[in-house]
PDB file of N, CA and C in Angstrom:
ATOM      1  N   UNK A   1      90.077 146.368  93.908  1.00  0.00           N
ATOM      2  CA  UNK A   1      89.884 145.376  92.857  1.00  0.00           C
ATOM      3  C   UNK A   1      88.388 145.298  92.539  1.00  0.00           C
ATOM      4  N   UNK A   2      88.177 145.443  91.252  1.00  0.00           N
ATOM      5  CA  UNK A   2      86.548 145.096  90.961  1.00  0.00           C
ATOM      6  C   UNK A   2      86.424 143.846  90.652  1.00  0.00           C
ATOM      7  N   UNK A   3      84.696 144.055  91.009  1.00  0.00           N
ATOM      8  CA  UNK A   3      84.444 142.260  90.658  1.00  0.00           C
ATOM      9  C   UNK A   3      83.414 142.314  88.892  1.00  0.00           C
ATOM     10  N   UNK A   4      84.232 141.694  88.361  1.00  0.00           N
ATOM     11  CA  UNK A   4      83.990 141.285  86.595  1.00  0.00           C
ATOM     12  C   UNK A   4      83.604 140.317  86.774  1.00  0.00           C
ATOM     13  N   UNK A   5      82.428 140.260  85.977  1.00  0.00           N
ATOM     14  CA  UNK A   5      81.966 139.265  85.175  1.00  0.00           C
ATOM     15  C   UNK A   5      82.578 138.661  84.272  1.00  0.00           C
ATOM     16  N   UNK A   6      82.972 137.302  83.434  1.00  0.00           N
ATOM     17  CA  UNK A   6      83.160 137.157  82.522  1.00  0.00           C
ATOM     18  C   UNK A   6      81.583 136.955  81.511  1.00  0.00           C
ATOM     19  N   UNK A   7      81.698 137.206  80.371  1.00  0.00           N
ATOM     20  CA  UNK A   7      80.994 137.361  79.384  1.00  0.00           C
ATOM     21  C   UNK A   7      80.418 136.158  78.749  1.00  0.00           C
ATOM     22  N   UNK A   8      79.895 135.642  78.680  1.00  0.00           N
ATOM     23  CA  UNK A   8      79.550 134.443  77.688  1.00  0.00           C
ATOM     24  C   UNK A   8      78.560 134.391  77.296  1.00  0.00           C
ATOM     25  N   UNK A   9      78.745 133.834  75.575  1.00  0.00           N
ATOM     26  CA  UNK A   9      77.650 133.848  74.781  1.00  0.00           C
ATOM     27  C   UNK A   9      77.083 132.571  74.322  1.00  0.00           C
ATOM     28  N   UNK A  10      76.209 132.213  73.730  1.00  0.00           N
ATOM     29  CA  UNK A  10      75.834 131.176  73.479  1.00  0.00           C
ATOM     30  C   UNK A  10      75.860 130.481  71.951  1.00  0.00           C
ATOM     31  N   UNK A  11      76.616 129.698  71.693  1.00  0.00           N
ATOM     32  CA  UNK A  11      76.879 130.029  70.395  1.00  0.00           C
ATOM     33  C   UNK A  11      76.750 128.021  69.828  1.00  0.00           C
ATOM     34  N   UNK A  12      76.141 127.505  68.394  1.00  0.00           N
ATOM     35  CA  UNK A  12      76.551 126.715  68.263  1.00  0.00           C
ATOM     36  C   UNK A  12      77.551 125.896  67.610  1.00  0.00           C
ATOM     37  N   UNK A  13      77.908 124.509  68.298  1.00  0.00           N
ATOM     38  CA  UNK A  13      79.075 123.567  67.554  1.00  0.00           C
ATOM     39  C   UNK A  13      78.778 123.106  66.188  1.00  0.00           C
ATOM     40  N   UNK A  14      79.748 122.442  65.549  1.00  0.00           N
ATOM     41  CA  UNK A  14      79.793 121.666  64.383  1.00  0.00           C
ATOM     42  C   UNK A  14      78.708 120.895  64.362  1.00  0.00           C
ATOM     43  N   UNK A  15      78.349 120.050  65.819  1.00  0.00           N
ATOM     44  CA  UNK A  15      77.037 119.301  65.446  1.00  0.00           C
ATOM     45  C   UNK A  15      75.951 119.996  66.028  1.00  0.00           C
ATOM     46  N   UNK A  16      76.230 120.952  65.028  1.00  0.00           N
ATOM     47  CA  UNK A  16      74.250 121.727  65.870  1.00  0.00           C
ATOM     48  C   UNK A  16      73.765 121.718  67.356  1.00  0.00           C
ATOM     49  N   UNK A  17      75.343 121.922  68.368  1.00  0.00           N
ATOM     50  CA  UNK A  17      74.944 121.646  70.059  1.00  0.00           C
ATOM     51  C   UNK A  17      74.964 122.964  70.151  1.00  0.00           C
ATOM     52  N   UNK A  18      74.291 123.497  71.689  1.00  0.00           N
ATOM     53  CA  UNK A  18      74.834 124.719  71.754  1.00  0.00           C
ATOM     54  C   UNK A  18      76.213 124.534  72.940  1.00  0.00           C
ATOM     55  N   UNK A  19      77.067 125.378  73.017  1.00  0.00           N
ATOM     56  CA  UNK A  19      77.929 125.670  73.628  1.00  0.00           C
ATOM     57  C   UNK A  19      78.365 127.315  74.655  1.00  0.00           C
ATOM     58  N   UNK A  20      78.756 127.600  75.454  1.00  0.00           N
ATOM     59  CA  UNK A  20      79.131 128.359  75.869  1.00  0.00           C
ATOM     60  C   UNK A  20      80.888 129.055  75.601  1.00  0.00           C
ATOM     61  N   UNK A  21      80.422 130.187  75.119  1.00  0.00           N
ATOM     62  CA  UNK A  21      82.282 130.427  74.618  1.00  0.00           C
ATOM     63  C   UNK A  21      82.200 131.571  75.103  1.00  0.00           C
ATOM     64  N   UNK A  22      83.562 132.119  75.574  1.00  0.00           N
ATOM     65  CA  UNK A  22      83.936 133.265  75.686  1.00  0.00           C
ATOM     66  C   UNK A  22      84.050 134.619  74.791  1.00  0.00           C
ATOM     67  N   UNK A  23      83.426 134.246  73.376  1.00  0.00           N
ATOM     68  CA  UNK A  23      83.869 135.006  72.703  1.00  0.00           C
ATOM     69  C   UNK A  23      82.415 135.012  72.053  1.00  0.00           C
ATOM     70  N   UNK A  24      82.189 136.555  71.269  1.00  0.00           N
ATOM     71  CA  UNK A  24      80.733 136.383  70.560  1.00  0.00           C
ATOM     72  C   UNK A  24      80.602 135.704  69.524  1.00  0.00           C
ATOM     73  N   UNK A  25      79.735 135.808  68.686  1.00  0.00           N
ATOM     74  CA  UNK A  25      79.349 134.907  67.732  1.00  0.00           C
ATOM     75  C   UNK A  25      79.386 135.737  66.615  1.00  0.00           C
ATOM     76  N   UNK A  26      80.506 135.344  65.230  1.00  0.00           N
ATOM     77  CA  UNK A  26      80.810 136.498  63.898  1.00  0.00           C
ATOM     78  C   UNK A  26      79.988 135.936  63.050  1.00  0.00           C
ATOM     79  N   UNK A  27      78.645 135.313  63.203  1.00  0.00           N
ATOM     80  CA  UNK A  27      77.743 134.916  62.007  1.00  0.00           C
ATOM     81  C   UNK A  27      76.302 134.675  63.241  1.00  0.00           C
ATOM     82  N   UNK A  28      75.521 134.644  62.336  1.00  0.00           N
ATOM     83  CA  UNK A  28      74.060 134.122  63.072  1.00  0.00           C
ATOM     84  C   UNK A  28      73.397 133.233  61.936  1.00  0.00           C
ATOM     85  N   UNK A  29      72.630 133.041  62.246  1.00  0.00           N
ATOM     86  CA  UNK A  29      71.604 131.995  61.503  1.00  0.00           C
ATOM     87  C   UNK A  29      70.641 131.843  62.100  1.00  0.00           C
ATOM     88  N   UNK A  30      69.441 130.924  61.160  1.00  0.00           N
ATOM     89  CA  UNK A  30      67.793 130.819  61.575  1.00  0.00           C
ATOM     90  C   UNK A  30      67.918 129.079  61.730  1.00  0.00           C
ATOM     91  N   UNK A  31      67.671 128.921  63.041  1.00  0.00           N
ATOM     92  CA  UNK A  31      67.404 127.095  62.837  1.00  0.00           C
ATOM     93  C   UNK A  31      66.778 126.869  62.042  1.00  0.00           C
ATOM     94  N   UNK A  32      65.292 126.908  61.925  1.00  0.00           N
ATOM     95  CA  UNK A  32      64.700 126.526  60.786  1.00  0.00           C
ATOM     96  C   UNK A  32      64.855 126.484  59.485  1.00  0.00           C
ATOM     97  N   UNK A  33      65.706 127.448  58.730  1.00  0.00           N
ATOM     98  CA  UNK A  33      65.832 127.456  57.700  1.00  0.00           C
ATOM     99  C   UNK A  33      66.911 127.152  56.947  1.00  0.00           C
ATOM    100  N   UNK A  34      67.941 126.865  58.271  1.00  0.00           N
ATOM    101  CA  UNK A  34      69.161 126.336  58.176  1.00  0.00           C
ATOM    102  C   UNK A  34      70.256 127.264  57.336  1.00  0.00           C
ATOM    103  N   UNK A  35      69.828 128.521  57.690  1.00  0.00           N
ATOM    104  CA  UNK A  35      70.468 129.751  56.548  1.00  0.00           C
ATOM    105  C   UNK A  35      71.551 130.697  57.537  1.00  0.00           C
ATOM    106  N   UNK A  36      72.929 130.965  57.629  1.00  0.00           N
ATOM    107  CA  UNK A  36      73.616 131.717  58.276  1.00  0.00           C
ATOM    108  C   UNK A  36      74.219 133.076  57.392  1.00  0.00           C
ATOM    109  N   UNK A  37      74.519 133.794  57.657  1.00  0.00           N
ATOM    110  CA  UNK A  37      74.801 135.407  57.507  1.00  0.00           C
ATOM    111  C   UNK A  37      75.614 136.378  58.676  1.00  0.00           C
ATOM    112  N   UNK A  38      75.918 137.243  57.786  1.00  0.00           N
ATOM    113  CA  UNK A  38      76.583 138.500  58.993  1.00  0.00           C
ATOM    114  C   UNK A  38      75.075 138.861  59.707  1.00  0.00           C
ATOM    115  N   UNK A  39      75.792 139.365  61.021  1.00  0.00           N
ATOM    116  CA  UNK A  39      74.931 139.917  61.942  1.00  0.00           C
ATOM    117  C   UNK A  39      74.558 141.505  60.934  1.00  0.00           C
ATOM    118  N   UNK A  40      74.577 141.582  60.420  1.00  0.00           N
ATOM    119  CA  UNK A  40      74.116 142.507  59.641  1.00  0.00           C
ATOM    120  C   UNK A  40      73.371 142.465  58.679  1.00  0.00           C
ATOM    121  N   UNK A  41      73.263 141.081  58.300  1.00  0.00           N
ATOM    122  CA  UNK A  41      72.132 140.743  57.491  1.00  0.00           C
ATOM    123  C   UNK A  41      70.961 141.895  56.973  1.00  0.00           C
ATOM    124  N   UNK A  42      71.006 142.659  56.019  1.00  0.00           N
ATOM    125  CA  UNK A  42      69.506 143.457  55.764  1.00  0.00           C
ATOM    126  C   UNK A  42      68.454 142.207  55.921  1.00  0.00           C
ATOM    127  N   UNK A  43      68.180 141.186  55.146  1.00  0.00           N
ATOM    128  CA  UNK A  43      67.182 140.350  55.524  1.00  0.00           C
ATOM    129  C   UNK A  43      66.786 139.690  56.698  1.00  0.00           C
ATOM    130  N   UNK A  44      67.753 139.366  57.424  1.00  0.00           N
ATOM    131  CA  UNK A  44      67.435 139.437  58.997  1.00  0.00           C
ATOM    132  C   UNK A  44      66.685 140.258  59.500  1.00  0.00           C
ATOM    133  N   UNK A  45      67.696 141.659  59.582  1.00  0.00           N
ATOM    134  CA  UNK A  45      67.174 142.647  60.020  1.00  0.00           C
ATOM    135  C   UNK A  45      65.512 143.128  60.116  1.00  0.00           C
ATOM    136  N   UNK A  46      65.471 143.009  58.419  1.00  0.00           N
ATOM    137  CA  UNK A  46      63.862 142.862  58.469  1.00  0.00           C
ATOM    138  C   UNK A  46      62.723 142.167  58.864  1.00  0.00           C
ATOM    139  N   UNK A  47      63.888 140.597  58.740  1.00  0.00           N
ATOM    140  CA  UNK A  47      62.460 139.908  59.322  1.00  0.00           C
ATOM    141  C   UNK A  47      62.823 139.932  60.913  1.00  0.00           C
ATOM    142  N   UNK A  48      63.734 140.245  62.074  1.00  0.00           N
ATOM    143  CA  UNK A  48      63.936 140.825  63.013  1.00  0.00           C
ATOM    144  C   UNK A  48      62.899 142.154  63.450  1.00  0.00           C
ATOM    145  N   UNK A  49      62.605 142.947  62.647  1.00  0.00           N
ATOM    146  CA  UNK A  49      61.938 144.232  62.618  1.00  0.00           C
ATOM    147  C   UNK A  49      60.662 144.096  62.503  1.00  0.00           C
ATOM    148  N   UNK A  50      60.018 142.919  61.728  1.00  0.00           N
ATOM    149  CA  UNK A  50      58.801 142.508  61.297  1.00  0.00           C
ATOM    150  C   UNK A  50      57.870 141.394  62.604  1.00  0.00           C
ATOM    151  N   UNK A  51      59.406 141.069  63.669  1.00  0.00           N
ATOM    152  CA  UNK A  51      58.885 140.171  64.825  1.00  0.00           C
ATOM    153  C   UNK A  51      58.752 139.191  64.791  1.00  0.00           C
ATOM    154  N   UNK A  52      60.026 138.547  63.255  1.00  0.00           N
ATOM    155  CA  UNK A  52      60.256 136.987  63.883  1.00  0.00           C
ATOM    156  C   UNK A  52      61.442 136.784  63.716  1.00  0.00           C
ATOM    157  N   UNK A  53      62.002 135.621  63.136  1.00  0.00           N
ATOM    158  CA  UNK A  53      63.233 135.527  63.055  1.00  0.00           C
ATOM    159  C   UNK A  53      63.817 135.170  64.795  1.00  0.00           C
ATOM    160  N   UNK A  54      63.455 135.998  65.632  1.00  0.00           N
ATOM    161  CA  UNK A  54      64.193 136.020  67.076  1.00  0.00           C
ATOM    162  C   UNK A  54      64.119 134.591  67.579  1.00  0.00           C
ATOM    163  N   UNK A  55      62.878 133.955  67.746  1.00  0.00           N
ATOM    164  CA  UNK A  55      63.014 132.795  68.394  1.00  0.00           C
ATOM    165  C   UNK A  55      63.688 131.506  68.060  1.00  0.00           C
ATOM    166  N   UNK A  56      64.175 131.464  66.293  1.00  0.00           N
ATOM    167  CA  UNK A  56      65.226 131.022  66.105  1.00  0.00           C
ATOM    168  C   UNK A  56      66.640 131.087  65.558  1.00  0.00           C
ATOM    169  N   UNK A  57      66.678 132.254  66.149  1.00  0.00           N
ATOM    170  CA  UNK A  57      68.034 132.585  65.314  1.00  0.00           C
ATOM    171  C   UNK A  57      69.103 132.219  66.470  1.00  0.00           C
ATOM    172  N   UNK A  58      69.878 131.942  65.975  1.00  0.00           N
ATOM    173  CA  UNK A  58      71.508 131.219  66.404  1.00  0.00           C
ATOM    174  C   UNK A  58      72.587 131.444  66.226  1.00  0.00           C
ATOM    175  N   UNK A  59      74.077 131.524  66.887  1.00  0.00           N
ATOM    176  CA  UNK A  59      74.967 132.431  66.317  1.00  0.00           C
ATOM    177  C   UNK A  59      75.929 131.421  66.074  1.00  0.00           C
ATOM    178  N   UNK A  60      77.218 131.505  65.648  1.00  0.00           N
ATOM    179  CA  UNK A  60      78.792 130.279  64.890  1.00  0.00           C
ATOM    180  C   UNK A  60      79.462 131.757  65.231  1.00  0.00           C
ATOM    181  N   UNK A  61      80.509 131.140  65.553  1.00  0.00           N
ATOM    182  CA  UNK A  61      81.810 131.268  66.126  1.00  0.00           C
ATOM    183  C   UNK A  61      82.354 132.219  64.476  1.00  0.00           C
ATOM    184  N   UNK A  62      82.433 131.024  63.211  1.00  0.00           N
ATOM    185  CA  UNK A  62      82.720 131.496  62.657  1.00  0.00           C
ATOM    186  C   UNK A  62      81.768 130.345  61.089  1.00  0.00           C
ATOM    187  N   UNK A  63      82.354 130.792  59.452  1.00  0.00           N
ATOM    188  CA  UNK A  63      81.601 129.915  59.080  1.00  0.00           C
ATOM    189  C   UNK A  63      81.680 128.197  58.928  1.00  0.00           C
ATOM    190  N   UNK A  64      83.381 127.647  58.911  1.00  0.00           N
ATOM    191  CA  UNK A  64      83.285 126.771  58.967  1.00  0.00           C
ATOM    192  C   UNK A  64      82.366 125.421  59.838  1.00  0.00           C
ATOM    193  N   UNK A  65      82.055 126.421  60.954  1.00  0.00           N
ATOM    194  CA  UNK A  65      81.178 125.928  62.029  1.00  0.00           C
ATOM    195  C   UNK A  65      79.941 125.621  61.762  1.00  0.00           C
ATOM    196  N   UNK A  66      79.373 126.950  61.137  1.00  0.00           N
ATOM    197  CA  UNK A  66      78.197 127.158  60.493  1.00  0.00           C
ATOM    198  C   UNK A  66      77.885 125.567  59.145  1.00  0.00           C
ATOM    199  N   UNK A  67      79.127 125.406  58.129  1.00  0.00           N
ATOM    200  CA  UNK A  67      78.546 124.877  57.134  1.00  0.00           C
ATOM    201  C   UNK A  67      78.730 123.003  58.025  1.00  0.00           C
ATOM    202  N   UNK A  68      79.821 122.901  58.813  1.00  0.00           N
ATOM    203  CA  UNK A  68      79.750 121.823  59.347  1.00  0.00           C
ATOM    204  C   UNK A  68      78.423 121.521  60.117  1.00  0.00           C
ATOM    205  N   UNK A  69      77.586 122.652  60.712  1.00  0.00           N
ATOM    206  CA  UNK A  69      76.479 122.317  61.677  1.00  0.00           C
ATOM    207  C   UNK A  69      75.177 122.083  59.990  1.00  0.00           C
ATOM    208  N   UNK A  70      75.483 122.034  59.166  1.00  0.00           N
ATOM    209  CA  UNK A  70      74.556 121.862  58.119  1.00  0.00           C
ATOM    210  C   UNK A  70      74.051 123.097  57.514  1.00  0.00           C
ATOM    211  N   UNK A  71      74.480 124.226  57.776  1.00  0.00           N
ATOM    212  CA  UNK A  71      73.866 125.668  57.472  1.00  0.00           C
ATOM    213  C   UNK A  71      74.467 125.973  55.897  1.00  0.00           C
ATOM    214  N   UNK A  72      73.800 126.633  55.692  1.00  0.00           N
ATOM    215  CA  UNK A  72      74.041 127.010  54.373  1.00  0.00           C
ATOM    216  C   UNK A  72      73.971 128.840  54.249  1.00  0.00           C
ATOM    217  N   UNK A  73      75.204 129.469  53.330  1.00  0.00           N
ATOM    218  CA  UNK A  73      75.243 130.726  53.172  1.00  0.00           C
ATOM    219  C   UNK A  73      74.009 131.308  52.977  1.00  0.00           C
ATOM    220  N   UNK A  74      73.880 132.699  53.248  1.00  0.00           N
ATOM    221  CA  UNK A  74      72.979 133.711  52.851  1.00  0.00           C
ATOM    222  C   UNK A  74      73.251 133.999  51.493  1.00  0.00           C
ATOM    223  N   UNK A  75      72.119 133.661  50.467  1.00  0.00           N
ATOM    224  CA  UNK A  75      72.425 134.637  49.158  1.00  0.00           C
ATOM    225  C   UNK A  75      72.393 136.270  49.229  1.00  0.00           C
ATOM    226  N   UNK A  76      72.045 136.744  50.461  1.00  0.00           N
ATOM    227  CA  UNK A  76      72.051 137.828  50.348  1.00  0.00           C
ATOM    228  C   UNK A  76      73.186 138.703  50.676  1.00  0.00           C
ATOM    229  N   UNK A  77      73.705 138.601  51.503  1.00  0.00           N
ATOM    230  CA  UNK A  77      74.561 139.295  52.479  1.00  0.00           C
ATOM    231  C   UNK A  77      76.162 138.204  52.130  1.00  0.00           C
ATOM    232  N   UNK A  78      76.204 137.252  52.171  1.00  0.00           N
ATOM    233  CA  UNK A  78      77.116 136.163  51.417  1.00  0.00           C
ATOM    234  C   UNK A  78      77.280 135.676  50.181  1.00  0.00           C
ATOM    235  N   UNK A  79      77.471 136.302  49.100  1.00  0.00           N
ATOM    236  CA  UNK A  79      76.322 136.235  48.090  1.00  0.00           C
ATOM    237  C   UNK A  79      77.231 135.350  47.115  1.00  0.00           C
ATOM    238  N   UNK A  80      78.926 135.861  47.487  1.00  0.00           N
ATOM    239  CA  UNK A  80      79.723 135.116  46.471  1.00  0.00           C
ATOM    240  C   UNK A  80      79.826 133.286  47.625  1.00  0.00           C
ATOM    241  N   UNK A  81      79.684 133.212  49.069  1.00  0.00           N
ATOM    242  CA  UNK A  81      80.071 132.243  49.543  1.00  0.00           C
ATOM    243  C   UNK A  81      78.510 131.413  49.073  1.00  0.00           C
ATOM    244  N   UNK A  82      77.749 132.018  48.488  1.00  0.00           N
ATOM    245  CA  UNK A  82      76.407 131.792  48.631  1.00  0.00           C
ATOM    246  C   UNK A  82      76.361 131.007  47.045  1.00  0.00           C
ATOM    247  N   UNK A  83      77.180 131.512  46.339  1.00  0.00           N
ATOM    248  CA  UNK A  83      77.234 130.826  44.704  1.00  0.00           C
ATOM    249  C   UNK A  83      78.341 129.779  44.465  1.00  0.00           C
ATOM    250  N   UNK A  84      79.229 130.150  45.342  1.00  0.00           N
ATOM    251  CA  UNK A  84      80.063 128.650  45.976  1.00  0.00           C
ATOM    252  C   UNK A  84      79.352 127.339  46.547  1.00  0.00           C
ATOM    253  N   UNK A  85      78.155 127.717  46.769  1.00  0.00           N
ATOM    254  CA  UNK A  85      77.942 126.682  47.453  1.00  0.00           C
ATOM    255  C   UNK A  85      76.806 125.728  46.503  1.00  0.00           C
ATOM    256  N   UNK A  86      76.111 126.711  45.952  1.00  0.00           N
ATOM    257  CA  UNK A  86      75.323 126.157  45.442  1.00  0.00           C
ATOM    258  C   UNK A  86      76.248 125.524  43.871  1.00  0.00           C
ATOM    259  N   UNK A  87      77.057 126.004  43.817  1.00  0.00           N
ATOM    260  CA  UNK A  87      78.166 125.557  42.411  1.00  0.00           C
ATOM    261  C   UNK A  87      78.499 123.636  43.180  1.00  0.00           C
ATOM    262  N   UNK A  88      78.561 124.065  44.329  1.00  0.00           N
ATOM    263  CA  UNK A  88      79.265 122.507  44.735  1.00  0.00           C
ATOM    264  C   UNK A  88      78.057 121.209  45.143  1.00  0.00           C
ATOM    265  N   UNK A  89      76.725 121.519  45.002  1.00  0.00           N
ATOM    266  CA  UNK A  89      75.814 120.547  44.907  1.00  0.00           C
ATOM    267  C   UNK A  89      75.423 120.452  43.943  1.00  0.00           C
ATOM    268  N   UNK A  90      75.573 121.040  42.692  1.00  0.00           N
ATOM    269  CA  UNK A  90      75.273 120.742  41.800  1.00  0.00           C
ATOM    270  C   UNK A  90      76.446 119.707  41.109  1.00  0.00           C
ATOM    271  N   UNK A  91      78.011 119.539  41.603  1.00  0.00           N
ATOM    272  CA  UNK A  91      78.657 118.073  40.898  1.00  0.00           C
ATOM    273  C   UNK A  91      77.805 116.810  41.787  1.00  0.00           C
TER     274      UNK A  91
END
């Protein structure tokens, strides 16, 4: 019998806590800027590549998580959830 680890990532709740889940995180985001995206983000990436971004970036489960913790879509990489959103602060 081997001995496994279970996996856990760090990911945050609806109210901006962090939590421990078993499962990874299908979005990230920048605390500061309060902006979430695919982990694939090209603009991440870059500012990842450029040597920042890292110290606050944060991951959601999924996006409902994300817009409940106050985050707001990527126009880039989210671009149609990204014109949804901004369509709904403007009523």
């Amino acid at each position: 019998m081997s001995d496994q680890t279970t996996r856990h990532w760090t990911l945050l709740d609806r109210h901006g806590r962090p939590w421990s889940s078993p499962c990874p995180g299908t979005l990230g985001g920048h605390r500061r800027s309060r902006i979430y995206g695919r982990l694939d983000c090209p603009c991440a990436l870059a500012a990842i590549a450029r040597g920042g971004y890292v110290r606050h970036r944060v991951f959601f489960l999924d996006a409902a998580t994300a817009i409940a913790a106050g985050y707001r879509p990527c126009a880039r990489c989210l671009a149609q959830d990204y014109q949804a959103w901004r369509r709904s602060r403007k009523i």
